[in-house]
N, C-alpha and C. Protein backbone atom coordinates (compact mmCIF):
# COMPACT_ATOMS: atom_id res chain seq x y z
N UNK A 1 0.82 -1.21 0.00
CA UNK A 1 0.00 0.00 0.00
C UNK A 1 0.86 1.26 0.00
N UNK A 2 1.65 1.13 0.77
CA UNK A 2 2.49 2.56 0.48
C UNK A 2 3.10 2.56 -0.77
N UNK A 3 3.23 1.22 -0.96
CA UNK A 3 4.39 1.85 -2.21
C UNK A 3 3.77 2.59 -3.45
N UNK A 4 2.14 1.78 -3.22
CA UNK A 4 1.41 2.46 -4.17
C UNK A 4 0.90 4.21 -3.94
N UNK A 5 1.05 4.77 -2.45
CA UNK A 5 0.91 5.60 -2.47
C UNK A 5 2.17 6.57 -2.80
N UNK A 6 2.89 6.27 -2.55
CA UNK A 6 4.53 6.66 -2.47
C UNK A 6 4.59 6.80 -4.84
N UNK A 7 4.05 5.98 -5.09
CA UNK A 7 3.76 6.20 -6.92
C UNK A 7 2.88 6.83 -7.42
N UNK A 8 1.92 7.15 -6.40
CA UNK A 8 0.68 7.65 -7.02
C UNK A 8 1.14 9.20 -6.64
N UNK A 9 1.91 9.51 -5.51
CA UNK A 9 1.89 11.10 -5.15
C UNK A 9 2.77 11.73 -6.67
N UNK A 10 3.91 11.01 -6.68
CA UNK A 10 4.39 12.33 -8.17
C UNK A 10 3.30 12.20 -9.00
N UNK A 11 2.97 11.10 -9.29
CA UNK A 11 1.39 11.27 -11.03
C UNK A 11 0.42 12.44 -10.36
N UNK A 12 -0.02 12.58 -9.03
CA UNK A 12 -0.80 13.41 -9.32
C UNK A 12 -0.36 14.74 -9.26
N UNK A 13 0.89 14.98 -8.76
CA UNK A 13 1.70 16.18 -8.63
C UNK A 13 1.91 16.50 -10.19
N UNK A 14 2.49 15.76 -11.45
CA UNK A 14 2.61 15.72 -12.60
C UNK A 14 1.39 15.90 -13.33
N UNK A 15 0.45 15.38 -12.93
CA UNK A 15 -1.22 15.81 -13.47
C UNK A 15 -1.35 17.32 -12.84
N UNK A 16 -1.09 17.27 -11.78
CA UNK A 16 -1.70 18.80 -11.45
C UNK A 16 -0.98 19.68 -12.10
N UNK A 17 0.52 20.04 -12.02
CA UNK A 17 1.49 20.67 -13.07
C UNK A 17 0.99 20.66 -14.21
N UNK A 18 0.68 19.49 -14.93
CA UNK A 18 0.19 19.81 -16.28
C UNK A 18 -0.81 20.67 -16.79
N UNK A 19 -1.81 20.26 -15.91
CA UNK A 19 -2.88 21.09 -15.77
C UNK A 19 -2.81 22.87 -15.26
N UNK A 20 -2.09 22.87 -14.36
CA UNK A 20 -1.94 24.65 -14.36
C UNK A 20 -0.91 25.21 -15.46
N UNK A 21 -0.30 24.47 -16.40
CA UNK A 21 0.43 25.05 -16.96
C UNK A 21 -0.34 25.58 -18.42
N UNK A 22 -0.97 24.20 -18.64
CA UNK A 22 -2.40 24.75 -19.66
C UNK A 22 -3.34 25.21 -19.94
N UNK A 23 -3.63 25.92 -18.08
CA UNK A 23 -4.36 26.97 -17.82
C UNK A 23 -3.86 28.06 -17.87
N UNK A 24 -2.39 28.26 -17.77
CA UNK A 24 -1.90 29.62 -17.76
C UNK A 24 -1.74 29.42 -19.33
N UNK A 25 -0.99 29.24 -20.20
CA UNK A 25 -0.79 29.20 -21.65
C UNK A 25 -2.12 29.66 -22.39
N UNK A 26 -3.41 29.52 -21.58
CA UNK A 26 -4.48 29.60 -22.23
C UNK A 26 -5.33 30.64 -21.44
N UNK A 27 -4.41 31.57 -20.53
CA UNK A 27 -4.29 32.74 -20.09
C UNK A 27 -5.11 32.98 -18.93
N UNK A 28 -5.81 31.68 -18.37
CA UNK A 28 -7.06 31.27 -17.30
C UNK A 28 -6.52 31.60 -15.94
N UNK A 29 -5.23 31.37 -15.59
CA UNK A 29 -4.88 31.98 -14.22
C UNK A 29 -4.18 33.32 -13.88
N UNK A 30 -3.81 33.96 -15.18
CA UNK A 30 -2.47 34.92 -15.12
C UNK A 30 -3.50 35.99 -16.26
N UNK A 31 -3.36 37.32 -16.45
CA UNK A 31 -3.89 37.61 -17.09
C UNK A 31 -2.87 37.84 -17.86
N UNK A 32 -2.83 37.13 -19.33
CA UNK A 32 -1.73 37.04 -20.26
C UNK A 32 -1.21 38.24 -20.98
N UNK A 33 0.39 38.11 -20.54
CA UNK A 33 1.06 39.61 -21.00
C UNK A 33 0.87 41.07 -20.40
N UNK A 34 0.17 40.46 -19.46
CA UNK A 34 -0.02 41.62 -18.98
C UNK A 34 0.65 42.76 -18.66
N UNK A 35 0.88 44.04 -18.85
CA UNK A 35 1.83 45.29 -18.89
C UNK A 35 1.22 46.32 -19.09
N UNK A 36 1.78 47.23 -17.64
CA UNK A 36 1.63 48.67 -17.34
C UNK A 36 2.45 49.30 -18.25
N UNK A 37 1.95 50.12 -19.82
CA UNK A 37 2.79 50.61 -20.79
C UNK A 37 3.27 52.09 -19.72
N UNK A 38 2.13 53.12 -20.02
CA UNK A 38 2.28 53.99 -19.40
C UNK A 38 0.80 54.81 -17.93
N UNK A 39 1.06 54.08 -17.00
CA UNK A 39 0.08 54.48 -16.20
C UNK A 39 -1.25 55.77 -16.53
N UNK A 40 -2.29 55.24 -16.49
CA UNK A 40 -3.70 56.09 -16.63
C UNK A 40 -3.92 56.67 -18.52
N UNK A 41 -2.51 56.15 -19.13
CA UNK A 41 -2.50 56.07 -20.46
C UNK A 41 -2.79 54.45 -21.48
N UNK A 42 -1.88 53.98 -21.43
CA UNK A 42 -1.88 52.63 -22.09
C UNK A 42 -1.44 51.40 -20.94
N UNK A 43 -2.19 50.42 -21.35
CA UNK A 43 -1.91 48.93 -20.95
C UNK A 43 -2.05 48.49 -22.28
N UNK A 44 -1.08 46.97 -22.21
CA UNK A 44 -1.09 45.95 -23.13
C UNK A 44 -1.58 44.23 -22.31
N UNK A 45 -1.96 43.32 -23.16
CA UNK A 45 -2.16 42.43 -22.66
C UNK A 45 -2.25 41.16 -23.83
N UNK A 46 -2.49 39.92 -23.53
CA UNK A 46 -3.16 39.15 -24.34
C UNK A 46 -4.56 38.94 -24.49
N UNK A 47 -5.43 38.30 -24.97
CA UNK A 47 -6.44 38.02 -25.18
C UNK A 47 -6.96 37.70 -23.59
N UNK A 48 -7.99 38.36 -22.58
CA UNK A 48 -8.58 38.35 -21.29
C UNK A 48 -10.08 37.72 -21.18
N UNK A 49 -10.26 36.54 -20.53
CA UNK A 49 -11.53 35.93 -20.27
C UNK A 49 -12.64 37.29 -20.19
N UNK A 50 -13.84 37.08 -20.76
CA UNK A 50 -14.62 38.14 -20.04
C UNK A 50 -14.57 38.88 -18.60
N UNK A 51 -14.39 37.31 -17.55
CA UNK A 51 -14.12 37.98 -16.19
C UNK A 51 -12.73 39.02 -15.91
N UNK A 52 -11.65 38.76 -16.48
CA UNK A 52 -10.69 39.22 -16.27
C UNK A 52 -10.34 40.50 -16.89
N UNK A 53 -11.72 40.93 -18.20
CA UNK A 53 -11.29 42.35 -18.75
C UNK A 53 -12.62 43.17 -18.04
N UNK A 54 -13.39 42.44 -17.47
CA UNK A 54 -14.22 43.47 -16.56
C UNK A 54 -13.80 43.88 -15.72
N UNK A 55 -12.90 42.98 -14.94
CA UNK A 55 -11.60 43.23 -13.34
C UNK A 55 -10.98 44.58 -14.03
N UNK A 56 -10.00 43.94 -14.88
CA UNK A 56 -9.29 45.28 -16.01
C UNK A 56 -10.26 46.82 -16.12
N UNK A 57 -10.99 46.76 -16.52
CA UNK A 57 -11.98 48.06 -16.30
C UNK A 57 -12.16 48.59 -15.22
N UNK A 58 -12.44 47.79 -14.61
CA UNK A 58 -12.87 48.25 -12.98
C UNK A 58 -11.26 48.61 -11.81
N UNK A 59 -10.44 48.27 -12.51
CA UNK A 59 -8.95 48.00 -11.89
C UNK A 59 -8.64 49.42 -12.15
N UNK A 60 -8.60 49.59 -13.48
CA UNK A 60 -7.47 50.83 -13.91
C UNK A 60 -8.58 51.28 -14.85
N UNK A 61 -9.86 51.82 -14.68
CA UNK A 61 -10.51 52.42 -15.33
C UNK A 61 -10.39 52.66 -16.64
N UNK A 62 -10.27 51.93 -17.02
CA UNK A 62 -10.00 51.84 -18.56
C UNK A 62 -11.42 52.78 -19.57
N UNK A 63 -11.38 52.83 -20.56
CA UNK A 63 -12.36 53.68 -21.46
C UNK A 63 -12.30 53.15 -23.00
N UNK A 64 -11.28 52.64 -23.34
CA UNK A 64 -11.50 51.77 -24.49
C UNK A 64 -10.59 50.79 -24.67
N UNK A 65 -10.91 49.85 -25.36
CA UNK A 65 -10.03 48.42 -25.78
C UNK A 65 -9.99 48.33 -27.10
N UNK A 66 -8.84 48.15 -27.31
CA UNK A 66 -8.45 48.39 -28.67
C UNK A 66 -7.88 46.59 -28.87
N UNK A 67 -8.88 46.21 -30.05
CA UNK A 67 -8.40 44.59 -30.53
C UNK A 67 -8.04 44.70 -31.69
N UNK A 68 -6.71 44.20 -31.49
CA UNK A 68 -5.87 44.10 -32.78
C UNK A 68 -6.48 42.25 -33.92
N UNK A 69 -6.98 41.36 -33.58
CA UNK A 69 -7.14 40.37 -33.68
C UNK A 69 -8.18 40.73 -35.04
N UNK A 70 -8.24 39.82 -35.85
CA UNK A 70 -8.71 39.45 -37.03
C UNK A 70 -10.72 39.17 -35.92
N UNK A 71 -11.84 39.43 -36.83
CA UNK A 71 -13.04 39.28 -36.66
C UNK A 71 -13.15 37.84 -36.66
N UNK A 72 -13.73 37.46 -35.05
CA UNK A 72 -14.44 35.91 -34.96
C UNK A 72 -15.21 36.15 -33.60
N UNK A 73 -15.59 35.14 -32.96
CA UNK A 73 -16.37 35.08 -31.98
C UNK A 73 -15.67 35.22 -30.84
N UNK A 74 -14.47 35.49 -30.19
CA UNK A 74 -13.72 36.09 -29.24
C UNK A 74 -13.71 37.73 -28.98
N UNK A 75 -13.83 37.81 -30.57
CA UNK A 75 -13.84 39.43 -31.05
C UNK A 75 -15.13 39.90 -30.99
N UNK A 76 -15.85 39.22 -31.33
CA UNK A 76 -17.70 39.93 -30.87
C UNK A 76 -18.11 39.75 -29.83
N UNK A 77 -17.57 38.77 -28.84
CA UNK A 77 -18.29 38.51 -27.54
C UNK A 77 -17.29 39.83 -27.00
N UNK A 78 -16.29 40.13 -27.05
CA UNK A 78 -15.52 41.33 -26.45
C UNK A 78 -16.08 42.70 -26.92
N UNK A 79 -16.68 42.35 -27.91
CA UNK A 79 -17.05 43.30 -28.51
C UNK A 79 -18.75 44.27 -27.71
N UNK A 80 -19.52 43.09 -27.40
CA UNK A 80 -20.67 42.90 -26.78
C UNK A 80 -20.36 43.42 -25.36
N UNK A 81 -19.39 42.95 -24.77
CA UNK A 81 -19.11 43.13 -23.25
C UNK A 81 -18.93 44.52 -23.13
N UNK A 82 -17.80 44.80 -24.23
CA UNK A 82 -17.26 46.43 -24.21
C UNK A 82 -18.67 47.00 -23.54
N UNK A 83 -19.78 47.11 -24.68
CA UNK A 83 -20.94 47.58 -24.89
C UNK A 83 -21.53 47.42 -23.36
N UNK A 84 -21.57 46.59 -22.90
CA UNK A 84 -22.19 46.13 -21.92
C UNK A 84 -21.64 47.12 -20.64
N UNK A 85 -20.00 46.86 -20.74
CA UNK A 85 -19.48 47.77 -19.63
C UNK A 85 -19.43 49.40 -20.08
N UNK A 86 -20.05 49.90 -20.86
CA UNK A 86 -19.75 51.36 -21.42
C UNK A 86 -18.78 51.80 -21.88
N UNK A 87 -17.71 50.81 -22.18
CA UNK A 87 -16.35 50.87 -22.64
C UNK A 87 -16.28 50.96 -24.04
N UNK A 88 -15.54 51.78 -24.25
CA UNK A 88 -15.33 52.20 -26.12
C UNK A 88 -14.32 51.09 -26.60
N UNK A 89 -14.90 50.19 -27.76
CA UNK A 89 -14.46 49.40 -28.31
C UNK A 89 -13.98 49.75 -30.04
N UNK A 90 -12.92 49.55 -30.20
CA UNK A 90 -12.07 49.09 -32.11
C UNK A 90 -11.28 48.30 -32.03
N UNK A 91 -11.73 47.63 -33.34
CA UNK A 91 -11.50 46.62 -33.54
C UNK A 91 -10.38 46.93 -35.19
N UNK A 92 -9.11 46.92 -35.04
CA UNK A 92 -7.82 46.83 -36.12
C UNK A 92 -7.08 45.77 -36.72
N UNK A 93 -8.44 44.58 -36.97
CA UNK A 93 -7.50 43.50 -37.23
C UNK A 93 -5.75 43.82 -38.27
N UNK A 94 -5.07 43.13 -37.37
CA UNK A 94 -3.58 43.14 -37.80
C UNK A 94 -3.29 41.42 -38.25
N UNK A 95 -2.24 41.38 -39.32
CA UNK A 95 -1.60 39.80 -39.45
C UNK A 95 -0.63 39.49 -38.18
N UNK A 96 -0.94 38.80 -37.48
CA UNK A 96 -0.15 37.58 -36.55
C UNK A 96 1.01 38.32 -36.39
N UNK A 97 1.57 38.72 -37.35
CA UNK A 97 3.45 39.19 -37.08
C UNK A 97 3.72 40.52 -36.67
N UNK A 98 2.10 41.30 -36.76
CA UNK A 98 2.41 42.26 -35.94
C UNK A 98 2.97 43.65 -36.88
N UNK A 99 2.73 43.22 -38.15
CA UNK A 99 2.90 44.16 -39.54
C UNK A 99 1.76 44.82 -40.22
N UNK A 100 1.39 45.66 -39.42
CA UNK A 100 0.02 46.11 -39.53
C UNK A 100 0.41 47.39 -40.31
N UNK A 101 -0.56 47.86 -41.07
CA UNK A 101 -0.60 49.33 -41.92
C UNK A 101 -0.35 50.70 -41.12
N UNK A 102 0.58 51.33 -41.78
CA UNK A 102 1.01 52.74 -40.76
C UNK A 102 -0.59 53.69 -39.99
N UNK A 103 -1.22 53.41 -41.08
CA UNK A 103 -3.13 54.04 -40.56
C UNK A 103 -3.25 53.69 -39.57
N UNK A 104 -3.50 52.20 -39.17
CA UNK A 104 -3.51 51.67 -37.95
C UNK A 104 -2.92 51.87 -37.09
N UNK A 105 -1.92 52.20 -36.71
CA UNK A 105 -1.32 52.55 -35.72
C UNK A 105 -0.91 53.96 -35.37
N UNK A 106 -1.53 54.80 -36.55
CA UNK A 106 -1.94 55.91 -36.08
C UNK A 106 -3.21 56.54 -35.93
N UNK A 107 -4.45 55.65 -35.83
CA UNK A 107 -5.89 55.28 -35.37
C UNK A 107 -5.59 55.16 -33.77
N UNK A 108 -4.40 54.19 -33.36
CA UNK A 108 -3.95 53.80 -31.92
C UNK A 108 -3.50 55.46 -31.45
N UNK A 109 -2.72 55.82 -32.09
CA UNK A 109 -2.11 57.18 -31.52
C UNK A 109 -3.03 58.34 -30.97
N UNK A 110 -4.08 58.42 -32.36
CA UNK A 110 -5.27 58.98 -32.02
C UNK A 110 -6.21 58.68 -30.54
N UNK A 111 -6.60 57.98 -30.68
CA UNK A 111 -6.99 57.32 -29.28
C UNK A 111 -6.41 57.50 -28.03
N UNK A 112 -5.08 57.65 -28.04
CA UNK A 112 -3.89 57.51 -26.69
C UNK A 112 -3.88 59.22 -26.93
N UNK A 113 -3.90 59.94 -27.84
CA UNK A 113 -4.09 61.63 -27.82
C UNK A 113 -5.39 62.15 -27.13
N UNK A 114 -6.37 61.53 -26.76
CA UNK A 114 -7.75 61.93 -26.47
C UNK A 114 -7.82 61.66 -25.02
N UNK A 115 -7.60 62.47 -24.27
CA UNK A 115 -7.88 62.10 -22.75
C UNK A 115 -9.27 61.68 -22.30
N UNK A 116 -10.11 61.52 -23.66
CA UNK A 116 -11.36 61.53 -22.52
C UNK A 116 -11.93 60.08 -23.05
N UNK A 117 -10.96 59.21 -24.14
CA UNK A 117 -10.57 57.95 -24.38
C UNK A 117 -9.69 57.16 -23.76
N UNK A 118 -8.91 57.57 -23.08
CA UNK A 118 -7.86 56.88 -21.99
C UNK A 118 -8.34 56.40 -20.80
N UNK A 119 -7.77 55.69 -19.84
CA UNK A 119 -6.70 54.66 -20.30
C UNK A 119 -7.38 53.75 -21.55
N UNK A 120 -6.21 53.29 -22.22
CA UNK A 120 -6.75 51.98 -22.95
C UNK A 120 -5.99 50.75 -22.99
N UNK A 121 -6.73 49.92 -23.29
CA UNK A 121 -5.87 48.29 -23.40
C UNK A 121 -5.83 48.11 -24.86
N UNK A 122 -4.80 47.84 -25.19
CA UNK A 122 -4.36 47.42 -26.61
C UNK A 122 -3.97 45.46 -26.14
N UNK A 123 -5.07 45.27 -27.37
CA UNK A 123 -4.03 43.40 -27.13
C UNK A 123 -4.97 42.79 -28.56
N UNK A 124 -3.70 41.48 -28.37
CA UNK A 124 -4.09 40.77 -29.58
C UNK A 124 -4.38 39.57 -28.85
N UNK A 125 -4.03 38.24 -29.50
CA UNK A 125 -4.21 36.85 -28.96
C UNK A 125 -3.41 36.70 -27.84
N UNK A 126 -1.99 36.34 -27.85
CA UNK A 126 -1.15 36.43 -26.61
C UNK A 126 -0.29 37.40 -26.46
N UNK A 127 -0.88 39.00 -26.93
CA UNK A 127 -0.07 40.46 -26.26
C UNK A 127 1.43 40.23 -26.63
N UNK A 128 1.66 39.59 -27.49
CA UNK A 128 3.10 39.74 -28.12
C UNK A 128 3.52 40.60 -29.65
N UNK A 129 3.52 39.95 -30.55
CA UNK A 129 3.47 40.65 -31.94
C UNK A 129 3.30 41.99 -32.05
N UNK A 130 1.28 41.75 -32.29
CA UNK A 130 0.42 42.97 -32.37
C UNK A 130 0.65 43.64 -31.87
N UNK A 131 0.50 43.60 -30.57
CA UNK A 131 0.66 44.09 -29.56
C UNK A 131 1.41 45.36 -29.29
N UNK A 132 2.71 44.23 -29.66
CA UNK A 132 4.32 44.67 -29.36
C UNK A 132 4.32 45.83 -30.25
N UNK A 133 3.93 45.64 -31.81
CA UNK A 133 3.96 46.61 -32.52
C UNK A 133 3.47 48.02 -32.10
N UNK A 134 1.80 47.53 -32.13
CA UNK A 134 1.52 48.94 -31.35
C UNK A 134 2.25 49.55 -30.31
N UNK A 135 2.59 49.04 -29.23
CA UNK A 135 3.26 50.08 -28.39
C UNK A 135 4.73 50.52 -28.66
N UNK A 136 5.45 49.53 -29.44
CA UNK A 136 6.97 49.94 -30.27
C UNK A 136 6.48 51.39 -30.65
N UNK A 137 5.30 51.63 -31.79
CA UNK A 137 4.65 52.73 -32.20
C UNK A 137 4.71 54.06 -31.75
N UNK A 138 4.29 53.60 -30.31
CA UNK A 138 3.87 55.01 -29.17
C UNK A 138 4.98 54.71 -28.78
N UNK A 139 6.05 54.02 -28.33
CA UNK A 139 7.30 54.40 -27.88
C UNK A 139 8.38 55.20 -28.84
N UNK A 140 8.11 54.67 -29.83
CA UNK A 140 8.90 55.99 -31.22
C UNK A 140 8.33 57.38 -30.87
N UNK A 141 7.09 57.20 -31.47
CA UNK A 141 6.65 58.50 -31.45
C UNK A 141 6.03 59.58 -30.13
N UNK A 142 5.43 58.74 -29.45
CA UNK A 142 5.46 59.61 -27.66
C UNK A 142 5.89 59.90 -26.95
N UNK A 143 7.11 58.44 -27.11
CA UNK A 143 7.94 58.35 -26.06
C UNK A 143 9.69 59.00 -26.16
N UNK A 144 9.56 58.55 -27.37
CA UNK A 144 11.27 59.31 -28.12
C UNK A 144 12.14 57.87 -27.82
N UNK A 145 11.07 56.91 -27.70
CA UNK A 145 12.67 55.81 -27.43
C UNK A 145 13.33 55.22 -28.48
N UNK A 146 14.57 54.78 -28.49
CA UNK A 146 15.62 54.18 -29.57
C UNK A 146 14.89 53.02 -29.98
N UNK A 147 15.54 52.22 -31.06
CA UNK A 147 14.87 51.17 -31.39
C UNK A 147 15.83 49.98 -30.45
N UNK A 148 16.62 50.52 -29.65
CA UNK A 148 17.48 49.33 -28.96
C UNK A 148 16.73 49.44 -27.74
N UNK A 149 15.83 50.43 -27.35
CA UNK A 149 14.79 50.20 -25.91
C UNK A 149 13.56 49.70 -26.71
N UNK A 150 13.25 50.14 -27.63
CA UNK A 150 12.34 49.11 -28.35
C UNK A 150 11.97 47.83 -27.86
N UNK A 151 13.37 47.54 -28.80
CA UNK A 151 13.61 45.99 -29.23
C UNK A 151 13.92 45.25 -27.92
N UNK A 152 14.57 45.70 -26.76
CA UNK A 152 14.80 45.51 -25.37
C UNK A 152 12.94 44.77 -24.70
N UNK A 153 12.44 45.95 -24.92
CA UNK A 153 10.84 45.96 -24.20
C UNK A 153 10.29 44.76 -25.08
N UNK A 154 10.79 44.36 -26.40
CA UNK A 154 9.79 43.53 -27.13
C UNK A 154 10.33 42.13 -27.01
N UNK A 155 11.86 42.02 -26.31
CA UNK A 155 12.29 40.83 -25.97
C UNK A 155 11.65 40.71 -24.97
N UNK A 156 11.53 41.46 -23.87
CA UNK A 156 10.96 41.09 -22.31
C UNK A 156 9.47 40.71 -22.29
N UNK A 157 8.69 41.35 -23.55
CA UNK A 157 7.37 40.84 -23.59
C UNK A 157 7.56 39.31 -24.48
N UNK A 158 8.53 38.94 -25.08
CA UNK A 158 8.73 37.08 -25.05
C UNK A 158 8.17 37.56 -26.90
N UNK A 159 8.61 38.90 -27.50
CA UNK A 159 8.61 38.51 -29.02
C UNK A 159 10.23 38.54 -29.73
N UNK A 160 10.13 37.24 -30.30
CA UNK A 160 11.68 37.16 -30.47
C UNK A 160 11.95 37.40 -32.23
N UNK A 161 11.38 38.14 -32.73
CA UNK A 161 11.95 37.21 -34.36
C UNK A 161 12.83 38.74 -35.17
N UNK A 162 12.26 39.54 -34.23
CA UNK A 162 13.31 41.26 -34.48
C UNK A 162 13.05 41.71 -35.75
N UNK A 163 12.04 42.03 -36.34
CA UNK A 163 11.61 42.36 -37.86
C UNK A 163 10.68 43.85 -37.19
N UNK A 164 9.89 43.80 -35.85
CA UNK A 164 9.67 45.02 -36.01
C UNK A 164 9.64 46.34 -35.66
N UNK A 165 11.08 46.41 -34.76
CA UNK A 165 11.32 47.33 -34.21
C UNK A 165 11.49 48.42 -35.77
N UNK A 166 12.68 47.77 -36.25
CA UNK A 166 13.34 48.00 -37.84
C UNK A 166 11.64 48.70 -38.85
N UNK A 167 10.63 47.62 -38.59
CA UNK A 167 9.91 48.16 -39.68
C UNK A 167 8.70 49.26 -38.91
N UNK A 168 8.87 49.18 -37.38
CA UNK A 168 7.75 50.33 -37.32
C UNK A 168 8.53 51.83 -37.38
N UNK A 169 9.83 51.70 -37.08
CA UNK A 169 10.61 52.75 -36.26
C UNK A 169 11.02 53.57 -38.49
N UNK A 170 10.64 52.34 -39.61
CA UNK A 170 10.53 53.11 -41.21
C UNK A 170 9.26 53.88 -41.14
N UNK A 171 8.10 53.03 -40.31
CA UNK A 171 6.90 54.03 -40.52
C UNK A 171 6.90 55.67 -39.63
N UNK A 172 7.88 55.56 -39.05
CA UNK A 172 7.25 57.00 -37.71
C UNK A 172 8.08 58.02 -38.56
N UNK A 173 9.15 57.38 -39.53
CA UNK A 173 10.00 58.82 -40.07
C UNK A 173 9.34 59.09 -41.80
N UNK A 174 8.15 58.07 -41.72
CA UNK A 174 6.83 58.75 -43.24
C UNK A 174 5.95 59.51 -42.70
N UNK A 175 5.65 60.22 -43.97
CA UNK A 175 4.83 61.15 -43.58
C UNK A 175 3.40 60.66 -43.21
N UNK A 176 2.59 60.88 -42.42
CA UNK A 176 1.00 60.02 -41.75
C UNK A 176 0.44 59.94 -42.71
N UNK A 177 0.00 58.70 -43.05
CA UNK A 177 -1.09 58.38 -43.92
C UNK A 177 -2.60 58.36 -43.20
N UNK A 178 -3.46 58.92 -44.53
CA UNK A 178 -4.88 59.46 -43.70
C UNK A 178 -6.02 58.45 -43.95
N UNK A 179 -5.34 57.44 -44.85
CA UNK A 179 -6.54 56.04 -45.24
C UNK A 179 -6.83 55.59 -44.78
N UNK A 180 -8.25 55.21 -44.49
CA UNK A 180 -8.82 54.34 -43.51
C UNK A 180 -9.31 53.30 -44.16
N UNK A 181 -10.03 52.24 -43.18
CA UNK A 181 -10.28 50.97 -43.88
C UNK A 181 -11.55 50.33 -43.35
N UNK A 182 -12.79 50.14 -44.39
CA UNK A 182 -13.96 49.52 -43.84
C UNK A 182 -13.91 48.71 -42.71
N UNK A 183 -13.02 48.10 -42.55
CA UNK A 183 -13.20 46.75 -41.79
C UNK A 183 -13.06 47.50 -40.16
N UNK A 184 -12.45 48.66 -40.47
CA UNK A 184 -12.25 48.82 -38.78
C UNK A 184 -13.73 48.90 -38.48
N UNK A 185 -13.85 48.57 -36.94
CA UNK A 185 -14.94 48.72 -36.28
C UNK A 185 -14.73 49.69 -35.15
N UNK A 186 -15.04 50.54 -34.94
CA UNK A 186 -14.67 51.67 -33.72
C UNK A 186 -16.63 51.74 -33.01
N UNK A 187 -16.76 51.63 -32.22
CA UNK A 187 -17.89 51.74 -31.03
C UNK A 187 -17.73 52.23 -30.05
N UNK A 188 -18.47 53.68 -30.09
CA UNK A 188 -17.90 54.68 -28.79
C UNK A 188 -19.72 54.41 -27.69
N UNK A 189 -18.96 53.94 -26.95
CA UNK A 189 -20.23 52.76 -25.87
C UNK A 189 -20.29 54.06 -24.47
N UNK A 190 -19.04 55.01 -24.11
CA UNK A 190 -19.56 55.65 -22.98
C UNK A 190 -20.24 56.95 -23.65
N UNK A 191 -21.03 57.28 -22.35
CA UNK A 191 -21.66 58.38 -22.49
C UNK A 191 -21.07 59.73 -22.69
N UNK A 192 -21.49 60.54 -23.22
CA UNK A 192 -20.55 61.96 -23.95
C UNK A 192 -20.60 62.66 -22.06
N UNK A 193 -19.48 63.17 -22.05
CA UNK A 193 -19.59 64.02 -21.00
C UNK A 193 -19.19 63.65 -19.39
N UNK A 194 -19.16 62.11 -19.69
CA UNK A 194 -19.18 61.14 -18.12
C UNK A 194 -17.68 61.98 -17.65
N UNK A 195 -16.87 62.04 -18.16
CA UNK A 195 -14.77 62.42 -17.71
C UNK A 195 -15.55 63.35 -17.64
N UNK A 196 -16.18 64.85 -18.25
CA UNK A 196 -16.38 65.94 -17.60
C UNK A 196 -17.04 65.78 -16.40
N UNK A 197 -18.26 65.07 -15.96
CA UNK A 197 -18.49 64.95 -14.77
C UNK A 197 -18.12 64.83 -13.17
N UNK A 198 -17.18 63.56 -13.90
CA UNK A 198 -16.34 63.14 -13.06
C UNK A 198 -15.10 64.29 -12.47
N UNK A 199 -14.36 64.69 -13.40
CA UNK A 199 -13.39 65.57 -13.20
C UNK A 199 -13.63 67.05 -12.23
N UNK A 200 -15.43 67.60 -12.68
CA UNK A 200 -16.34 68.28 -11.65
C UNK A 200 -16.07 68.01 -10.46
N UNK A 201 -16.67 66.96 -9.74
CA UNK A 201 -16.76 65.77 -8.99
C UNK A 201 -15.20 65.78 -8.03
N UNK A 202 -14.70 65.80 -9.47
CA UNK A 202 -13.30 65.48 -8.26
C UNK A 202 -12.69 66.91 -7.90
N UNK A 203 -13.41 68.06 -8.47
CA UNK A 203 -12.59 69.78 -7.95
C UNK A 203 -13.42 69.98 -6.37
């Protein structure tokens, strides 16, 4: 009998390991990627359970979420919730690598210029690539950083393949392109005037 218990304790220690590790990978215990870009301005993240981007709202008052992710049913149920929580939702699908059109990421800029749109969460599937891009973006151009603090910040967020520090840091020295593109979806869900209220409120 012991010996069988003495065999059975690592399997279930090895079952349980397995199991939290494929809960975090699938972003259920940790909220994936998560990163303070610039306080009461930008957060980044990965893709957040419903419960965990309502926490997010309610945490750091957020005002819009910006989804970089291609249109499917992750993207409309987030999309729905936004709505639900009064949170301003767009939607910029980008390709996977995080090589998204200079418009786009100055749609993001726009947004991060509007105080009465801030804070916002920018994320894609797992807050790497897309992600990375967008805020590489606002670190060129808001922030004044090199492409070697860039590329630094985009190793520590776990994107390794180095193609886009190089290609966002070609877009910030063109001149802004003003094209926009059907597919975006932008949904302004709070009420006009709520930040003036509030800001009342708080003199």
């Amino acid at each position: 009998m012991r010996k069988v218990l003495s065999g059975l304790v690592p399997l279930v220690a090895l079952l349980a390991a397995g199991w939290l590790i494929a809960r975090d990978r699938h972003g259920r215990l940790f909220w994936d990627h998560w990163d303070e870009v610039k306080r009461g301005i930008l957060y980044r993240s990965g893709q957040l359970t419903a419960d965990q981007l309502t926490e997010a709202v309610k945490q750091y008052q957020l005002r819009t979420i910006i989804n970089l992710q291609w249109p499917g049913e992750e993207m409309h149920a987030e999309r729905a919730l936004c709505r639900r929580l009064g949170v301003d939702f767009i939607n910029l699908p980008m390709p996977g690598d995080g090589l998204g059109e200079e418009w786009q990421f100055r749609e993001i800029l726009k947004v991060l210029d509007d105080p009465e749109r801030r804070p916002a969460l920018v994320h894609c599937a797992r807050g790497t690539c897309r992600t990375g891009a967008a805020v590489a973006f606002y670190r060129f151009q808001r922030d004044g950083w090199t492409p070697e603090d860039v590329a630094s910040e985009l190793r520590r967020q776990t994107y390794h393949y180095g193609l886009v520090p190089g290609y966002i840091y070609a877009m910030v020295r063109t001149k802004p392109s003003s094209q926009l593109q059907a597919e975006t979806v932008v949904d302004r869900n709070r009420e006009p005037g709520v930040r003036r209220k509030e800001a009342d409120d708080e003199r």
